[in-house]
Protein backbone atom coordinates (compact mmCIF):
# COMPACT_ATOMS: atom_id res chain seq x y z
CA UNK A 1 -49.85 -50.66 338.99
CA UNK A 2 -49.41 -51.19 335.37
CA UNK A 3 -46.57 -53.32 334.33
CA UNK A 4 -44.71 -52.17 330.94
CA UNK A 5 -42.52 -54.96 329.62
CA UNK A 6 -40.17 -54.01 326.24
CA UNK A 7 -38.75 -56.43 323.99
CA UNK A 8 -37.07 -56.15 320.20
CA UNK A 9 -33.58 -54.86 321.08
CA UNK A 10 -30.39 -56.63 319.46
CA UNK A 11 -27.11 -55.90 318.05
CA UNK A 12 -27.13 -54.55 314.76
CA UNK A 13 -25.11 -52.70 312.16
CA UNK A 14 -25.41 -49.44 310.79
CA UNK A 15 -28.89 -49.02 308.22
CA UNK A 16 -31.35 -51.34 307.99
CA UNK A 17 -34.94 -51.80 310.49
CA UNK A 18 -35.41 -52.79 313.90
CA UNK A 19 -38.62 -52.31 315.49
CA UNK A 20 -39.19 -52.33 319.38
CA UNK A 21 -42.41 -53.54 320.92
CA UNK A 22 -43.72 -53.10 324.95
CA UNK A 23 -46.84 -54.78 326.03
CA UNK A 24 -49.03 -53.04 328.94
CA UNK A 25 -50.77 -55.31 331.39
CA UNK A 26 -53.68 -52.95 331.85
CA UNK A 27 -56.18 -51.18 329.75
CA UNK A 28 -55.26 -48.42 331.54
CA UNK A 29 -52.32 -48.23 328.73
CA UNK A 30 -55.20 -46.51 326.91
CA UNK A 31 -55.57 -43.98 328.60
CA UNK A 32 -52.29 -41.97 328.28
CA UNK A 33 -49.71 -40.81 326.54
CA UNK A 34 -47.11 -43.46 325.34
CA UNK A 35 -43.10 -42.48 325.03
CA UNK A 36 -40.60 -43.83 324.00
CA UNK A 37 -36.80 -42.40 325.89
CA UNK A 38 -33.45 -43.84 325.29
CA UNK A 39 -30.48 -43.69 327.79
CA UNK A 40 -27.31 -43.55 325.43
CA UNK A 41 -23.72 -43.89 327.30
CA UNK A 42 -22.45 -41.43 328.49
CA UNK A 43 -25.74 -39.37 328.24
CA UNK A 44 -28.75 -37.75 330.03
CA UNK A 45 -32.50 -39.62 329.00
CA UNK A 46 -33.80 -38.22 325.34
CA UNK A 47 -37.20 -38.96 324.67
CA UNK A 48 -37.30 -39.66 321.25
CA UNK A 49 -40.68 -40.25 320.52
CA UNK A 50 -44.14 -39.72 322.11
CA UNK A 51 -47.92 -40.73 320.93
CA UNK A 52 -51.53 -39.39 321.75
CA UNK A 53 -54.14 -41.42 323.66
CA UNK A 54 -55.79 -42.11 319.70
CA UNK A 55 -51.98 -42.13 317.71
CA UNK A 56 -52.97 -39.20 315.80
CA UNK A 57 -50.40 -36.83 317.57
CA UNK A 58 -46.66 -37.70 317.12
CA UNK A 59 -43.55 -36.08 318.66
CA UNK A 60 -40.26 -37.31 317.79
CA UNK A 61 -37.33 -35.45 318.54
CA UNK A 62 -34.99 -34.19 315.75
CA UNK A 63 -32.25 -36.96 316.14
CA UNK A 64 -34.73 -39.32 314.93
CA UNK A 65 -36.98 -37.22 312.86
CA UNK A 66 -37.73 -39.19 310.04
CA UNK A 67 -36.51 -42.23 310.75
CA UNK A 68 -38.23 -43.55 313.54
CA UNK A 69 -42.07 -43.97 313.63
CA UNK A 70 -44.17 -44.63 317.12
CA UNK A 71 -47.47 -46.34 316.62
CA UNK A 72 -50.17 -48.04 319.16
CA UNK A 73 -52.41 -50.69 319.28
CA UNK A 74 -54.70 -49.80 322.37
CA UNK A 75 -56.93 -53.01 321.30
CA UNK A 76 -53.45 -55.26 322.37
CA UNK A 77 -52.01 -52.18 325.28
CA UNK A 78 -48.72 -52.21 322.50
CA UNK A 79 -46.84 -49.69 321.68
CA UNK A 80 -44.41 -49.92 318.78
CA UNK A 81 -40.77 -48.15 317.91
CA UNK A 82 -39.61 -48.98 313.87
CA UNK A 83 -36.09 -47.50 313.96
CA UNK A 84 -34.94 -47.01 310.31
CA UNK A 85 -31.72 -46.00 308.85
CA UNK A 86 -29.96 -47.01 312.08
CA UNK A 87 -26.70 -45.39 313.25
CA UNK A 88 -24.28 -45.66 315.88
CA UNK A 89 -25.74 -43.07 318.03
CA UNK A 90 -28.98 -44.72 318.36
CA UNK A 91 -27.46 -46.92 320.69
CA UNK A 92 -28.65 -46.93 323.98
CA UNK A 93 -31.13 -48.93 326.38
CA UNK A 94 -34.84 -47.80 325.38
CA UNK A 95 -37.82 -47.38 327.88
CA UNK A 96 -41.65 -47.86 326.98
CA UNK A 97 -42.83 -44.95 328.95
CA UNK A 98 -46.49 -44.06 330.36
CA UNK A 99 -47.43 -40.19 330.66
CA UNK A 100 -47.40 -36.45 329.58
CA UNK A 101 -44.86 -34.17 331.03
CA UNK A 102 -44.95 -36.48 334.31
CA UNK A 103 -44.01 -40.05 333.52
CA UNK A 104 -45.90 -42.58 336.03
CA UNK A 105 -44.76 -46.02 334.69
CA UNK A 106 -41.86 -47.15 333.25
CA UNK A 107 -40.66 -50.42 331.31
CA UNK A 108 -37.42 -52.22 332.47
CA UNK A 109 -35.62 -51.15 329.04
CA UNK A 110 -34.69 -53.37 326.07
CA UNK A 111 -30.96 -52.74 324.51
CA UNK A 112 -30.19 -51.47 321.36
CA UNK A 113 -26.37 -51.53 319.98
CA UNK A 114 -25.55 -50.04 316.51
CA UNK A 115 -22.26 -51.01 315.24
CA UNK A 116 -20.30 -52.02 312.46
């Protein structure tokens, strides 16, 4: 089963870049959708971002329209979260997540804390 490990995540303040990273450890990592869902406090899962098997479809959800950008690099299995203009709400653990509609493989999570 492929492994999904995420690292990047810190405590931060408010504005500014942070960009996430989560290595696959199979090529099979190609061969999907990638995702990237947050679990804020105190709130259901939000997928905030998703990328097609060749990264020329994008989804991002509205919260983060615009600031965030997903990318992959299928030649390393990486996939890649630049947060930009970072608030307090981003906040949350985030999950490098394999799959369309049904996810199959999740990461442990790597923390992100916004605040001032």
């Amino acid at each position: 089963q492929m492994q999904l490990v995420e690292s990047g995540g810190a405590l931060v303040q408010p504005g500014g870049s942070l960009r996430l990273s989560c290595v696959a450890s199979t090529s099979f990592f190609s061969t999907d959708w990638m995702n990237w869902v947050r679990l804020a406090p105190g709130k259901g899962l939000e997928c905030v971002a998703s990328i097609g098997i060749g990264g020329d479809n994008t989804y991002y959800a509205d919260s983060v329209k615009g600031r965030f950008t997903i990318s992959r690099d299928n030649a390393k299995n990486t996939l890649s979260l630049q947060l930009n203009r970072r608030r307090s709400d981003d906040t949350a653990v985030y999950y490098c997540v394999k799959g369309r509609g049904a996810y199959d493989s999740w990461g442990r999570g790597t923390q992100v804390t916004v605040t001032s």
